[in-house]
Structures are given as structure tokens and as C-alpha cells.
C-alpha atoms as a PDB file:
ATOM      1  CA  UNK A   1     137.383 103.384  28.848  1.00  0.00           C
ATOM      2  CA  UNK A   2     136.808  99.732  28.697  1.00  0.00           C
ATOM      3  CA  UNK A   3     139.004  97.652  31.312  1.00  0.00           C
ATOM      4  CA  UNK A   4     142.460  96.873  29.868  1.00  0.00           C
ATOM      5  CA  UNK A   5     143.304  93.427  28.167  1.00  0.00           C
ATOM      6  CA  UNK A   6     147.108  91.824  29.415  1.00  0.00           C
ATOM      7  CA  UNK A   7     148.613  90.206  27.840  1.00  0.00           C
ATOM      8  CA  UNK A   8     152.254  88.724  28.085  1.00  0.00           C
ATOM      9  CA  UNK A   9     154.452  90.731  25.364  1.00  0.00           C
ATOM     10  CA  UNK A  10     156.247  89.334  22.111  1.00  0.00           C
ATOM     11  CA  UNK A  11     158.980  90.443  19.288  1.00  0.00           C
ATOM     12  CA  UNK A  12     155.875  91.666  17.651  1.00  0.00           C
ATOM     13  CA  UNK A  13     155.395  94.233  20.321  1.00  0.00           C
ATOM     14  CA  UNK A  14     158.844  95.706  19.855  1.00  0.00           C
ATOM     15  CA  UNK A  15     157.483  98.900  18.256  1.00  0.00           C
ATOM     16  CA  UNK A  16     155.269  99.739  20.866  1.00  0.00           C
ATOM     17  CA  UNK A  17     157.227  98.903  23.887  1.00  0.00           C
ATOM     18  CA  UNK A  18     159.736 100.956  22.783  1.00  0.00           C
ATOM     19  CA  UNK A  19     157.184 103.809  22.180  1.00  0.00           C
ATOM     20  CA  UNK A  20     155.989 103.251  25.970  1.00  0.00           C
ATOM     21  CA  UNK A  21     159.735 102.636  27.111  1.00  0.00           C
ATOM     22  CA  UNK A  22     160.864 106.102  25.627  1.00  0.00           C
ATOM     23  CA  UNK A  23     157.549 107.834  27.584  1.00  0.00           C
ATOM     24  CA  UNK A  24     158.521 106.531  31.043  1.00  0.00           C
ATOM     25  CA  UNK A  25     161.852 107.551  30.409  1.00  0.00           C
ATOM     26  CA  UNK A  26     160.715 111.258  29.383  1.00  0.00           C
ATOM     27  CA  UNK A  27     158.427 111.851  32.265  1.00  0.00           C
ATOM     28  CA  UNK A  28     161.240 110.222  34.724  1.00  0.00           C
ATOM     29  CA  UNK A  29     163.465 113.157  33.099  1.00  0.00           C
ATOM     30  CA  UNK A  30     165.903 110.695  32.012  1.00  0.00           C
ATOM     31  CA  UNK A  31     168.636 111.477  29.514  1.00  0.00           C
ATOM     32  CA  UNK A  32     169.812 108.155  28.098  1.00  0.00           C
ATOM     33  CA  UNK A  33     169.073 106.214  25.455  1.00  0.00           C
ATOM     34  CA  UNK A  34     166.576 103.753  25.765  1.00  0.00           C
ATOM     35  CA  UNK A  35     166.195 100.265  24.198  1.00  0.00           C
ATOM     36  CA  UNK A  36     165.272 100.263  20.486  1.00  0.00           C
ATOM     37  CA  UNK A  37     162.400  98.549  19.224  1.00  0.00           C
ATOM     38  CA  UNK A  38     165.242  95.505  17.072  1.00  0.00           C
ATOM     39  CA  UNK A  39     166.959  95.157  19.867  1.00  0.00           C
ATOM     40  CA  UNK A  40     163.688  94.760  22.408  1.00  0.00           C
ATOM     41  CA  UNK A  41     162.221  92.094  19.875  1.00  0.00           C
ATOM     42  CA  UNK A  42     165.513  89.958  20.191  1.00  0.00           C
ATOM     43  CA  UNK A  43     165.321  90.235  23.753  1.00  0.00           C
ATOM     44  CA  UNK A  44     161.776  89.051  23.963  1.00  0.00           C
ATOM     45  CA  UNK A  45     161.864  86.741  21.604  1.00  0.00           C
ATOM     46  CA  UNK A  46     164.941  85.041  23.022  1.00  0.00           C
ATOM     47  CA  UNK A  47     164.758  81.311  24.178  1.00  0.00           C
ATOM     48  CA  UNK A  48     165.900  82.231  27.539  1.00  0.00           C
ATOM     49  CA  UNK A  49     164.353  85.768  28.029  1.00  0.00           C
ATOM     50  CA  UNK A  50     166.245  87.956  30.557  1.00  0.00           C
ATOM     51  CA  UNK A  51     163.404  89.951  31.589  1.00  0.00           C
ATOM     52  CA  UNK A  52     159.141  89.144  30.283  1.00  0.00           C
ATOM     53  CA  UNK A  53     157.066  92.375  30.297  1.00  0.00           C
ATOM     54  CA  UNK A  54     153.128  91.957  30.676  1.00  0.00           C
ATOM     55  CA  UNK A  55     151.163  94.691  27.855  1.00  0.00           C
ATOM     56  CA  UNK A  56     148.187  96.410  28.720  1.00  0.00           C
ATOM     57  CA  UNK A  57     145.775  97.468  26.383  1.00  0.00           C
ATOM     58  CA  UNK A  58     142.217  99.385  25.796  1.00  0.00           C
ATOM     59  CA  UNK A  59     140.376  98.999  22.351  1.00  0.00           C
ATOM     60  CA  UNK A  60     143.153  96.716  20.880  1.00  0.00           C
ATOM     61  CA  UNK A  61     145.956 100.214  21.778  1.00  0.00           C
ATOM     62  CA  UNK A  62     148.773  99.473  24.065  1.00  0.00           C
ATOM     63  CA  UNK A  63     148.681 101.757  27.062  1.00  0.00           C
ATOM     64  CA  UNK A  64     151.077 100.377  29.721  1.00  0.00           C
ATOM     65  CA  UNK A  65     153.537  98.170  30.352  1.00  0.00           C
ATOM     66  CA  UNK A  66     154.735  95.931  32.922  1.00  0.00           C
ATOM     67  CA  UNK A  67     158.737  94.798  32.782  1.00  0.00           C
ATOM     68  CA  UNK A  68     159.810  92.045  35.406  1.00  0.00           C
ATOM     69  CA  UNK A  69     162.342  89.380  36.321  1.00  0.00           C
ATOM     70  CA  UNK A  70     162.952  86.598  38.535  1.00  0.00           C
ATOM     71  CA  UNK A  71     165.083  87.611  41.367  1.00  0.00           C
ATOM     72  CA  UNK A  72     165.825  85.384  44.115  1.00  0.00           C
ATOM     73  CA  UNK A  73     165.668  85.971  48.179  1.00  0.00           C
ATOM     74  CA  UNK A  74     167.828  84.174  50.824  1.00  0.00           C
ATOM     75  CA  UNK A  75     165.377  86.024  53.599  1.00  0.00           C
ATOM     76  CA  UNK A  76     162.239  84.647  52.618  1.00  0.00           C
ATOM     77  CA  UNK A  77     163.638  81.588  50.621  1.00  0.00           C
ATOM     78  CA  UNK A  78     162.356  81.905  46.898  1.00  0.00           C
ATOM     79  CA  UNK A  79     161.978  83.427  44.212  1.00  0.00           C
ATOM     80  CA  UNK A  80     161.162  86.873  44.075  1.00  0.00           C
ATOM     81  CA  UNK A  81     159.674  88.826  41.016  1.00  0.00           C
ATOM     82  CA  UNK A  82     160.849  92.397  40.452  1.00  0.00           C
ATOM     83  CA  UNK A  83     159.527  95.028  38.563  1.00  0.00           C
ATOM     84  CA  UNK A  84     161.451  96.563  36.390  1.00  0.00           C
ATOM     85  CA  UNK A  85     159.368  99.205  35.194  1.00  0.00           C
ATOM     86  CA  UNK A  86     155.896  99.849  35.134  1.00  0.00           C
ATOM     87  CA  UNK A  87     154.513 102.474  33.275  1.00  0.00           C
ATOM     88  CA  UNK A  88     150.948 104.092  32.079  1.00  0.00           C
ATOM     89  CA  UNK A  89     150.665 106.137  29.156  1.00  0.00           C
ATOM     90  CA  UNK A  90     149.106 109.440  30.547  1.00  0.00           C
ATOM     91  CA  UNK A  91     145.890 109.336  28.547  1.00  0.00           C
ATOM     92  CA  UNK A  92     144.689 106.680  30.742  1.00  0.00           C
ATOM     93  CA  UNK A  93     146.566 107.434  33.820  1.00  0.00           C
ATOM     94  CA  UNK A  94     144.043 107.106  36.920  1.00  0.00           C
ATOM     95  CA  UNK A  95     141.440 104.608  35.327  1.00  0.00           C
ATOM     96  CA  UNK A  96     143.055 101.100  36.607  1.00  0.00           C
ATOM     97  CA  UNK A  97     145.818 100.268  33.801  1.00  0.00           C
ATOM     98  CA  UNK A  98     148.459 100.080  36.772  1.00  0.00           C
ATOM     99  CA  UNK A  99     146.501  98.088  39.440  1.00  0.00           C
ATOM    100  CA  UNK A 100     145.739  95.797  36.428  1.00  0.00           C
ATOM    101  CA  UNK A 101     149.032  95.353  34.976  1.00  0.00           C
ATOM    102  CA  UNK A 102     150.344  94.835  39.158  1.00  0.00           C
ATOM    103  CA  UNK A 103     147.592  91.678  39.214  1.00  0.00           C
ATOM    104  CA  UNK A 104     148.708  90.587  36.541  1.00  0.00           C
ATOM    105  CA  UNK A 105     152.012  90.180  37.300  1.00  0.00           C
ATOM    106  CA  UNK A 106     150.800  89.145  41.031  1.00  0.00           C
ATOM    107  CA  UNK A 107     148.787  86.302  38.806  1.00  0.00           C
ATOM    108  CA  UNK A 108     151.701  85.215  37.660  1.00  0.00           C
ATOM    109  CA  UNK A 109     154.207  85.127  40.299  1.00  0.00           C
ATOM    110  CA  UNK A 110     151.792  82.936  42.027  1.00  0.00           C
ATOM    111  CA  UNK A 111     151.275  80.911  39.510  1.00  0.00           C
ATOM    112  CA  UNK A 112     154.928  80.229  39.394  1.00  0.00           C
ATOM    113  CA  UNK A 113     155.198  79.632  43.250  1.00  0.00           C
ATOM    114  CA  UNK A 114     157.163  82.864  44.046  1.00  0.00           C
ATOM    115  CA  UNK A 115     156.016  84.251  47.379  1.00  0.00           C
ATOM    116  CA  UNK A 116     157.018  87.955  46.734  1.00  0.00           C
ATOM    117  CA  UNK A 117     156.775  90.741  44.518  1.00  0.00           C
ATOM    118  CA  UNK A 118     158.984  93.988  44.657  1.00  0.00           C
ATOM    119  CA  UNK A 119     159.180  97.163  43.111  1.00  0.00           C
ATOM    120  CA  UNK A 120     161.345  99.899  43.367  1.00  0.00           C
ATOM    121  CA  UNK A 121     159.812 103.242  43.144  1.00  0.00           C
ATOM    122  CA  UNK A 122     160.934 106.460  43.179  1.00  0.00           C
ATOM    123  CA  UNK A 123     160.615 109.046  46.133  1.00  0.00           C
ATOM    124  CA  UNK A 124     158.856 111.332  44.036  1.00  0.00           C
ATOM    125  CA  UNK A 125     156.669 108.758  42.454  1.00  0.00           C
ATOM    126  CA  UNK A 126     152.742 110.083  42.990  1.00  0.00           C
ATOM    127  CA  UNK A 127     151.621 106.586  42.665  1.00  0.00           C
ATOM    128  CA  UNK A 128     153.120 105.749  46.419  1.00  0.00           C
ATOM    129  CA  UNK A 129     149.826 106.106  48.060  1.00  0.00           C
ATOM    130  CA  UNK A 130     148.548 103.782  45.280  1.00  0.00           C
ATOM    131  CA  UNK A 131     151.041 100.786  46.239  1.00  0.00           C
ATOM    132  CA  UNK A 132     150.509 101.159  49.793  1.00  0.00           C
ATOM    133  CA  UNK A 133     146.343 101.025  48.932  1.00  0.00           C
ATOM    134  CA  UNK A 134     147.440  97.873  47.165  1.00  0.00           C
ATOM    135  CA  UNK A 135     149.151  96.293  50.261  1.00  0.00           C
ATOM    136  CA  UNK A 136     152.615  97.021  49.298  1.00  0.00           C
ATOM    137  CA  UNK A 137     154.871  97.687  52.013  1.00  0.00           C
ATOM    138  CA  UNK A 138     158.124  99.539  52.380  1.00  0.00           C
ATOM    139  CA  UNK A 139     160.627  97.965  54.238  1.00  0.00           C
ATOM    140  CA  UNK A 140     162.745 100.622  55.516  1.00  0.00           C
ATOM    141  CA  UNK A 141     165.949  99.985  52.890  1.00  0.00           C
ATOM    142  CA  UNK A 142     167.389 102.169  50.227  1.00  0.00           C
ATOM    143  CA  UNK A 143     168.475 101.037  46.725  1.00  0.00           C
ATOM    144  CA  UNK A 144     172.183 101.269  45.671  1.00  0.00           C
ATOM    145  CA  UNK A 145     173.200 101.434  42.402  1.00  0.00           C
ATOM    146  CA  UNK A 146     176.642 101.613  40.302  1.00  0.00           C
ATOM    147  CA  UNK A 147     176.462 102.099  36.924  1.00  0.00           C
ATOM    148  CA  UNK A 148     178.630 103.227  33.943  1.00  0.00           C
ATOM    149  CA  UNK A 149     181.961 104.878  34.957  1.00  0.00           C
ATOM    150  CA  UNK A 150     181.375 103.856  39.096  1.00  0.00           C
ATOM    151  CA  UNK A 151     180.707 100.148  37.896  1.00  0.00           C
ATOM    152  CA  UNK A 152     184.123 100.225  35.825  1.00  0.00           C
ATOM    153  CA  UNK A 153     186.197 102.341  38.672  1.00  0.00           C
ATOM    154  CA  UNK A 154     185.039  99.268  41.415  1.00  0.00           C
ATOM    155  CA  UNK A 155     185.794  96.532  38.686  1.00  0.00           C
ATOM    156  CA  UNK A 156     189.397  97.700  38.521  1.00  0.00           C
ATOM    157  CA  UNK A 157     190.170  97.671  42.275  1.00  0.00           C
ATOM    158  CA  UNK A 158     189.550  93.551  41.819  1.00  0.00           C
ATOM    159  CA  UNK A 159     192.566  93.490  39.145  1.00  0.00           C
ATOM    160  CA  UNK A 160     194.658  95.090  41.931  1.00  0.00           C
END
């Protein structure tokens, strides 16, 4: 395999980031509906992007993807850029897709001036050792989420 070529994704990648999207959320056993490709190109072709997602690809094929957004921390004053998802099609799982797509997205928070990078992973996720090799640390805290039915339950006890 030759390295992998990334590149910062478009509209005109729509098809195959939602190919790649609808992978990760396979082999994470997920249920629900990913993005379609329309709705991803509208998204990433916005004037004020919500998220940017950095493409990786061998021999001109895309084979991973990187999602992120800027975050911010009070803690270590900045702004912070967090993964979203990261994902490497299984064909060329092993052979450096990841650790490039993670400097690449190191690349750039630097180049913006944001002192951190995060990533949530799961506990299951074979690629821990692979972060930690990287320099990633965990810090000890859990993520909490509330989506869908809890999010709407919590919103109502503010009306009351």
C-alpha cells in the first residue's frame, strides 16, 4: 500500500463519506440511521461548517475518515479540537491510515493555535493501545450523554 494522501473533505465527497460513515456505524453495531450523502454535502459545503472531516486515501480510493470540531476548554484556556469519529475501512486497517489521519488533524489544530486534541473512544475500541503509543492520555473521566427521548424528558423539567 502506498502511504495515504489527506486531504480536507468537500460536498464532492458526500458519496463516499457516507459510504465510510455507514461502515463505522456497522462495525460499532449501531442501529440508527446515519447521515446521507445530500445532506453531508450541505453540511460540508456550508459557509460556516459545523464540523470539517480530513479524507484519507490510497491510489486516489478513500479509505478513512477523520470528523472533528472546535470545542473549547476553560481548564487549559483554548480551543480544543475533538474528534468526532475516526474511522479505517478494514482493508487497510493496520498499515498507518489512522496515525495519518490523527497527524493530520494534529497538523491542523496547531496550525490554528489550539493546544489540545481529544477523542473519545470506546472501552472496547482495539485501537486503545494505539492512542496511548501515540501519546494520548486518558484522564480518568467518563463521557455522559443524553440523547433522543432522555434529552426531551430533561428539557421539560426547565418549562416547570
Amino acid at each position: 500500500m502506498t502511504l495515504p494522501y489527506i486531504r480536507r473533505a468537500t460536498g464532492k465527497d458526500a458519496e463516499a463519506l457516507a459510504r465510510l460513515l455507514a461502515a463505522l456505524a456497522a462495525w460499532e453495531g449501531k442501529r440508527t440511521q446515519t447521515a446521507d450523502a445530500p445532506t453531508l454535502a450541505g453540511w460540508l459545503d456550508a459557509e460556516n461548517p459545523a464540523f470539517e472531516v480530513l479524507l484519507a486515501e490510497t491510489d486516489g480510493v478513500p479509505v478513512g475518515y477523520l470528523a472533528f470540531y472546535r470545542a473549547f476548554s476553560l481548564f487549559k484556556p483554548g480551543p480544543v479540537l475533538l474528534v468526532e469519529n475516526l474511522y479505517v475501512d478494514d482493508s487497510v486497517r493496520g498499515q498507518g491510515v489512522g496515525r495519518a489521519l490523527l497527524a493530520g488533524a494534529a497538523a491542523e489544530a496547531v496550525k490554528r493555535g489550539w493546544s489540545r486534541m481529544e477523542l473519545n473512544v470506546r472501552a472496547d475500541n482495539p485501537s486503545t493501545a494505539a492512542y496511548r503509543a501515540l501519546g494520548f492520555k486518558t484522564p480518568g473521566e467518563s463521557v455522559q450523554r443524553l440523547e433522543d427521548a432522555g434529552l426531551k424528558a430533561l428539557a421539560e423539567r426547565a418549562r416547570t
